[in-house]
C-alpha atoms as a PDB file:
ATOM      1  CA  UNK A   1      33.513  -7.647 -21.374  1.00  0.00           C
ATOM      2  CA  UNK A   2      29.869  -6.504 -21.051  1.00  0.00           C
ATOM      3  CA  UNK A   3      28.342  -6.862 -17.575  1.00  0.00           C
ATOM      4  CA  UNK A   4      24.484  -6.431 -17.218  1.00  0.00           C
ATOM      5  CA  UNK A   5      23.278  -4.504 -13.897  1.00  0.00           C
ATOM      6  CA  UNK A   6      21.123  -5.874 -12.085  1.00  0.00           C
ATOM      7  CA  UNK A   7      18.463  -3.438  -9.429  1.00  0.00           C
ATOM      8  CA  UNK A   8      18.394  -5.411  -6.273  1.00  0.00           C
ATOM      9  CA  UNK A   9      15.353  -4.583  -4.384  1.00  0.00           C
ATOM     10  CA  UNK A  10      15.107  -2.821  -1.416  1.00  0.00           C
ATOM     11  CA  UNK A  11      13.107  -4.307   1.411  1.00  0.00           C
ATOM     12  CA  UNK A  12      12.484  -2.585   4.556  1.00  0.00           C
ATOM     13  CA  UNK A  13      11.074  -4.084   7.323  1.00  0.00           C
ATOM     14  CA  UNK A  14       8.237  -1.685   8.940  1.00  0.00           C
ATOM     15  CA  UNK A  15       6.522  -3.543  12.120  1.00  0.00           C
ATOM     16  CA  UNK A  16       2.976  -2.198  13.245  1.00  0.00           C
ATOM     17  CA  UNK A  17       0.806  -3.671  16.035  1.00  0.00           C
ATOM     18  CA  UNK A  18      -3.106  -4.105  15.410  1.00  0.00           C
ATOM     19  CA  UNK A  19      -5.641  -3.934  18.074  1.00  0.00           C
ATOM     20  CA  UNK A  20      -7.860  -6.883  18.431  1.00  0.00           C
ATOM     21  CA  UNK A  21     -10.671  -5.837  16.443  1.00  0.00           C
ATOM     22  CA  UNK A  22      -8.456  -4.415  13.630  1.00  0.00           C
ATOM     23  CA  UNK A  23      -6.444  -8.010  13.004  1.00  0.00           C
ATOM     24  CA  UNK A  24     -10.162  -9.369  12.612  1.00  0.00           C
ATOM     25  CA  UNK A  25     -11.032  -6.732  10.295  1.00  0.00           C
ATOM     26  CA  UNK A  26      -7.766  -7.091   8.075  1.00  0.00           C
ATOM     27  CA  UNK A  27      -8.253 -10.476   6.311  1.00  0.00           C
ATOM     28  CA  UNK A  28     -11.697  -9.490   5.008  1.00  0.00           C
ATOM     29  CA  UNK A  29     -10.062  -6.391   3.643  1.00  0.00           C
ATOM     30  CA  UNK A  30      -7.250  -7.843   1.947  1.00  0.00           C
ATOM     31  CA  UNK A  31      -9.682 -10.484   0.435  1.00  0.00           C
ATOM     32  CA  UNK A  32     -11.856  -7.618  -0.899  1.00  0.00           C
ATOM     33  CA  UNK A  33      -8.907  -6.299  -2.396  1.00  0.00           C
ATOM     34  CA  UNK A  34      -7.827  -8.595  -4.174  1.00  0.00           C
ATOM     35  CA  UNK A  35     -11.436 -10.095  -5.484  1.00  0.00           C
ATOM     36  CA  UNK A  36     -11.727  -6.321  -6.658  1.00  0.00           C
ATOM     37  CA  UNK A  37      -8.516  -6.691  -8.518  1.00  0.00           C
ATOM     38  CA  UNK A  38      -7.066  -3.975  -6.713  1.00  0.00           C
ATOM     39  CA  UNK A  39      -3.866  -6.579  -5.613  1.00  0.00           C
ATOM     40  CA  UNK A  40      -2.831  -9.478  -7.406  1.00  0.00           C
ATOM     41  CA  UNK A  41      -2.218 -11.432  -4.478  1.00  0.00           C
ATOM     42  CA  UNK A  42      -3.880 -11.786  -1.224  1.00  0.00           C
ATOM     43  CA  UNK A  43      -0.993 -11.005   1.435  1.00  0.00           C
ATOM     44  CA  UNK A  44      -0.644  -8.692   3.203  1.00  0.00           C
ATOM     45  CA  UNK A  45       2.753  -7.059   1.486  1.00  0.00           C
ATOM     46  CA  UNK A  46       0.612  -6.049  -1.522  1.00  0.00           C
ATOM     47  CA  UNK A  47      -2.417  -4.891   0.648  1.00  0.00           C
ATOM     48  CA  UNK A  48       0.176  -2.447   2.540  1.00  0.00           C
ATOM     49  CA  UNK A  49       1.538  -1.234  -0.358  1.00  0.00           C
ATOM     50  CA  UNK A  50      -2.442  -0.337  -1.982  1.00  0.00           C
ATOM     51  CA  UNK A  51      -3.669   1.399   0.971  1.00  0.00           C
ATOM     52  CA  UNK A  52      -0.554   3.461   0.951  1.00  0.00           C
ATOM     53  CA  UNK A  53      -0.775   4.454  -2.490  1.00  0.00           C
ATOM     54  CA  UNK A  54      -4.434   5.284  -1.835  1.00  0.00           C
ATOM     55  CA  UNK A  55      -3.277   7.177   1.392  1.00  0.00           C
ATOM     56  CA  UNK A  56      -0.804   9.203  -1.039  1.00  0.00           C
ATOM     57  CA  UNK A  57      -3.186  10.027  -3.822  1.00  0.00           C
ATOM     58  CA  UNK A  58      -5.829  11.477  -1.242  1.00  0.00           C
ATOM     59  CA  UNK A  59      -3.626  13.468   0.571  1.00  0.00           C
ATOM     60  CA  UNK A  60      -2.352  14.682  -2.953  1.00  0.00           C
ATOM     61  CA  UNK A  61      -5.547  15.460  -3.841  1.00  0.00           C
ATOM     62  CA  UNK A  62      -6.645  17.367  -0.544  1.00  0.00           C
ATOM     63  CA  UNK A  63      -3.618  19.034  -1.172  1.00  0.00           C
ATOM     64  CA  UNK A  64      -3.871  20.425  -4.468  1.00  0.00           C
ATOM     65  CA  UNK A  65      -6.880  22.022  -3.246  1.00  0.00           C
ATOM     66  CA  UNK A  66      -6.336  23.278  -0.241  1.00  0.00           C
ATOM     67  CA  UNK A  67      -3.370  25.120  -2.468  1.00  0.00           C
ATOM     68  CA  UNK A  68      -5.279  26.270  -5.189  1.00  0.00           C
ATOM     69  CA  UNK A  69      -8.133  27.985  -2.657  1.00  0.00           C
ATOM     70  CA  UNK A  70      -5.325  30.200  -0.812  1.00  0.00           C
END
């Protein structure tokens, strides 16, 4: 017999305090994100998960030319 695999998914738990003025701040952000179409849901999972691939690609970026000016 033929068993399928199956990926379970990973979840890690990351916790992260917010000062006052940020946990205002962060519910109009996520909402703008996700009218934008930048997250296809408006929680706070997928929000994480855009600004750190938009975190990644600029540091990328930044990176690639800091390397090709040396």
């Amino acid at each position: 017999m033929v068993y399928g695999t199956t990926e379970e998914t990973k979840v890690r738990e990351i916790k992260f305090r917010l000062t006052e003025q940020e946990g205002e701040r962060l519910p109009k952000l996520i909402e703008y994100a996700f009218k934008a179409g930048y997250i296809k849901k408006e929680s706070i999972q997928d929000f994480m998960v855009f600004a750190l691939n938009c975190v990644f690609s600029r540091l990328k970026g930044e990176y690639e030319q800091r390397k090709g000016r040396q």
